[in-house]
C-alpha atoms as a PDB file:
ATOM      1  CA  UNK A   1      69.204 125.265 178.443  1.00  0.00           C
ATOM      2  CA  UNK A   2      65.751 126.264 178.052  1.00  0.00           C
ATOM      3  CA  UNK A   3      62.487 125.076 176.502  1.00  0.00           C
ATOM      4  CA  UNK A   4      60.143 126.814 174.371  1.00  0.00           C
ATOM      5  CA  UNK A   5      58.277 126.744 171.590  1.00  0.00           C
ATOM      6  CA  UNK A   6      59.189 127.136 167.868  1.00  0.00           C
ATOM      7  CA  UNK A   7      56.939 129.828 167.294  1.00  0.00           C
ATOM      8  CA  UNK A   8      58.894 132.031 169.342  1.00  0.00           C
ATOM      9  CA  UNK A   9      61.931 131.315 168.181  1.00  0.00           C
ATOM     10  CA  UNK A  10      61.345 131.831 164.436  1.00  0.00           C
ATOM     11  CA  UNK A  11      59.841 135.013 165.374  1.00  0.00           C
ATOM     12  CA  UNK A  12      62.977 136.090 166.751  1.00  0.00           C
ATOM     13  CA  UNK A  13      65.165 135.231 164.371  1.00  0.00           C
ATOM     14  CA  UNK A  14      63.968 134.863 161.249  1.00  0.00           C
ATOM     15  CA  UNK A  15      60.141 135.878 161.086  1.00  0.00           C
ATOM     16  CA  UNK A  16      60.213 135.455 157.553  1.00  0.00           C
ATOM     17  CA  UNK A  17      59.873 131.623 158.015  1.00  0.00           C
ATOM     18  CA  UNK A  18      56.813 131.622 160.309  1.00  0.00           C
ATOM     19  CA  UNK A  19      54.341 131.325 157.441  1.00  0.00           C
ATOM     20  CA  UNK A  20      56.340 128.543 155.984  1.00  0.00           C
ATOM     21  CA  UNK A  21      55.038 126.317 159.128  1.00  0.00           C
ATOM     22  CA  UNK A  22      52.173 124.756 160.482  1.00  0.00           C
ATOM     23  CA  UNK A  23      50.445 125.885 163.336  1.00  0.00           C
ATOM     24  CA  UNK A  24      51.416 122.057 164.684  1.00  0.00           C
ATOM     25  CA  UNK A  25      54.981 122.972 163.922  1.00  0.00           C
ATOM     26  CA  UNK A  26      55.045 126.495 165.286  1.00  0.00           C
ATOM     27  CA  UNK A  27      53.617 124.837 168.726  1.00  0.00           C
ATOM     28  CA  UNK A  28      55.948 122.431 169.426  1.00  0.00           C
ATOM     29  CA  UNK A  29      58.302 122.574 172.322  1.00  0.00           C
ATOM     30  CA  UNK A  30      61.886 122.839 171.497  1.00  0.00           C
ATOM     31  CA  UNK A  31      65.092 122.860 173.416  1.00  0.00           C
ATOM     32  CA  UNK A  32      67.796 125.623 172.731  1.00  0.00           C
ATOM     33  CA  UNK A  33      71.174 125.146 174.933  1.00  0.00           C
ATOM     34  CA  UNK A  34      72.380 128.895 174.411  1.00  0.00           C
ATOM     35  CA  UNK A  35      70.036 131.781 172.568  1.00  0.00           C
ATOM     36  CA  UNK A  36      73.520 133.873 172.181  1.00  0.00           C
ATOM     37  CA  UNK A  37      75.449 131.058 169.974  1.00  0.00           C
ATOM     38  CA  UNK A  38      72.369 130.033 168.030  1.00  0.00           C
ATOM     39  CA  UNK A  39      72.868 130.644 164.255  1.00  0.00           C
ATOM     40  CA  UNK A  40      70.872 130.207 161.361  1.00  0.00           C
ATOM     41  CA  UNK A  41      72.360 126.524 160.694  1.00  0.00           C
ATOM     42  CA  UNK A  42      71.231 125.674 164.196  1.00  0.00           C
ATOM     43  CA  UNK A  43      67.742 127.230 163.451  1.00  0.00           C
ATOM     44  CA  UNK A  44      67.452 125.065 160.081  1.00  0.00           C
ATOM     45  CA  UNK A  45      68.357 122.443 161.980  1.00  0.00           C
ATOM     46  CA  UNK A  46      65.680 122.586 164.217  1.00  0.00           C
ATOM     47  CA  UNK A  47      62.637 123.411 162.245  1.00  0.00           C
ATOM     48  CA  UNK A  48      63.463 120.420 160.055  1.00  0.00           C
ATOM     49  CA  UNK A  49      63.592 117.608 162.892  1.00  0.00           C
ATOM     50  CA  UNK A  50      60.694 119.638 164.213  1.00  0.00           C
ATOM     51  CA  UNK A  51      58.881 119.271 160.806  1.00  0.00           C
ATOM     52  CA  UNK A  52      60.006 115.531 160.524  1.00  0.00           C
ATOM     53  CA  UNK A  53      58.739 114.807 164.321  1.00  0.00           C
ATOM     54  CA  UNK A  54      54.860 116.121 162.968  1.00  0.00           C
ATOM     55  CA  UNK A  55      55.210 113.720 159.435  1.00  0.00           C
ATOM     56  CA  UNK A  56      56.364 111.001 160.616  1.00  0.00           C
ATOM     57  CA  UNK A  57      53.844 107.445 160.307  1.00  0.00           C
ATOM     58  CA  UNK A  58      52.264 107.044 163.904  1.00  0.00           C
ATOM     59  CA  UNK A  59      53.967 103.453 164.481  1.00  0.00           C
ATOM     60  CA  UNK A  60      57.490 103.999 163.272  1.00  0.00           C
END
């Protein structure tokens, strides 16, 4: 398991998806389990509870 931050990982997998995000996004910290087994489900996975996280209402 390691932590780092989204940025990084869309730019090594699929740097066509970096503009997509905000720079809030692209900073956040995220936790991948296993680099080798990640897929591209896993990756759409991530961005969108990562892209949830920054929208949601500050008291929810």
């Amino acid at each position: 398991m390691e932590t780092m931050k989204l940025s990084t990982l869309i730019l090594t997998f699929s740097p066509e998806l970096y503009e997509l995000l905000r720079e809030e996004e692209l900073e956040s910290e995220v936790i991948v389990t296993d680099l080798g087994k990640l897929n591209r489900e896993d990756l759409s996975e991530i961005i969108e509870q990562t892209i949830q996280h920054h929208n949601r209402a500050p008291y929810q």
